[in-house]
Protein backbone atom coordinates (compact mmCIF):
# COMPACT_ATOMS: atom_id res chain seq x y z
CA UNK A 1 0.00 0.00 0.00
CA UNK A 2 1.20 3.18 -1.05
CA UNK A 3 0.77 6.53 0.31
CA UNK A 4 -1.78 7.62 -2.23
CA UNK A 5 -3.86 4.11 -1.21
CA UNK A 6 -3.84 5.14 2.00
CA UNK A 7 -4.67 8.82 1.80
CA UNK A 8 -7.87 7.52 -0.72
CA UNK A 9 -8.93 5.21 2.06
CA UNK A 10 -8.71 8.11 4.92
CA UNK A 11 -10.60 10.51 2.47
CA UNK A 12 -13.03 8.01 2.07
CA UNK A 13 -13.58 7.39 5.98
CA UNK A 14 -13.54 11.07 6.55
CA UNK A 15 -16.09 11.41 3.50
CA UNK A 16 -18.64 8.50 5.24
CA UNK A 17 -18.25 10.22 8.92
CA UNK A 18 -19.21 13.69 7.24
CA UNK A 19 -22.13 11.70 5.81
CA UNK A 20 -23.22 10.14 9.05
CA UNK A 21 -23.06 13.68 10.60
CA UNK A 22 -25.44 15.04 7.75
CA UNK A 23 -27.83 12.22 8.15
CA UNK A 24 -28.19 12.51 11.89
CA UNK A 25 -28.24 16.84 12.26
CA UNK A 26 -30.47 16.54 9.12
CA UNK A 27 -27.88 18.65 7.10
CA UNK A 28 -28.66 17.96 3.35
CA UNK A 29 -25.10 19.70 2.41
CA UNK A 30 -22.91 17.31 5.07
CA UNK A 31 -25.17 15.03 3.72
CA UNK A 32 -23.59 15.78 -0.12
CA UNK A 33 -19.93 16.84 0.97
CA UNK A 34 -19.12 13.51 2.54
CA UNK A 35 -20.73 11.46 -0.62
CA UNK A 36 -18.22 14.45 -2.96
CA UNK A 37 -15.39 13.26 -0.29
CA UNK A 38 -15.98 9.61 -0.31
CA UNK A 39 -16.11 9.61 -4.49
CA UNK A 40 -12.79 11.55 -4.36
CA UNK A 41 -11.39 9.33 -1.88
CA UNK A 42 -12.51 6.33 -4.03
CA UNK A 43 -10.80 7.97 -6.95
CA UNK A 44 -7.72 8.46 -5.65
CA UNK A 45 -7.05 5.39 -3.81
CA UNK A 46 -7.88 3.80 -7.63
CA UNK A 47 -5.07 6.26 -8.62
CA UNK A 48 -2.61 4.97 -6.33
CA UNK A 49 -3.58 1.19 -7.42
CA UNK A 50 -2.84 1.92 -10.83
CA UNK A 51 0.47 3.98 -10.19
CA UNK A 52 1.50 0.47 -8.04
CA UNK A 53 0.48 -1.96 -10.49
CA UNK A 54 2.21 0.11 -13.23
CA UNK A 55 5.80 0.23 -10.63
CA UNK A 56 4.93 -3.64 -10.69
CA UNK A 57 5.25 -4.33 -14.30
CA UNK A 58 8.23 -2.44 -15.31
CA UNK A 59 10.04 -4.01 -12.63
CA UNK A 60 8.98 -7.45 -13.76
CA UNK A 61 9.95 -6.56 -17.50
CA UNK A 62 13.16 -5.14 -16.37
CA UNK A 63 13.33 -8.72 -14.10
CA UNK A 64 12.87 -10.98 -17.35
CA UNK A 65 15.03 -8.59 -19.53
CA UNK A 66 17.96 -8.01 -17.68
CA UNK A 67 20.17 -7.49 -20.58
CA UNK A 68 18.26 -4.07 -21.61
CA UNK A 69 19.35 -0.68 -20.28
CA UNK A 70 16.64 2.44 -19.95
């Protein structure tokens, strides 16, 4: 897990306790900021996926090619 993974994840938690808040003080914007929060949370933890699994495969290629210089 990287450190964008883990700020996604946070951003979403943050995102579902602004929610919760909205829900319960009957705050229709809270409500809407923490769903906006959780999305962008969701997003960026996908962001941080991709950025690993792309770190993943060059390092295998350069693994199975050794011979090649970049």
């Amino acid at each position: 897990m990287n450190k964008e993974q883990f700020a996604g994840i946070r951003r979403q938690l943050a995102g579902k306790i602004r929610q919760t808040w909205g829900e319960w003080t009957g705050d229709s914007r809270q409500e809407a900021a923490g769903r906006r929060e959780q999305v962008s949370g969701k997003a960026q933890q996908d962001n941080g996926i991709a950025c690993e699994q792309a770190d993943r495969q060059l390092k295998d290629f350069h693994d199975q090619h050794r011979n090649w210089y970049f």
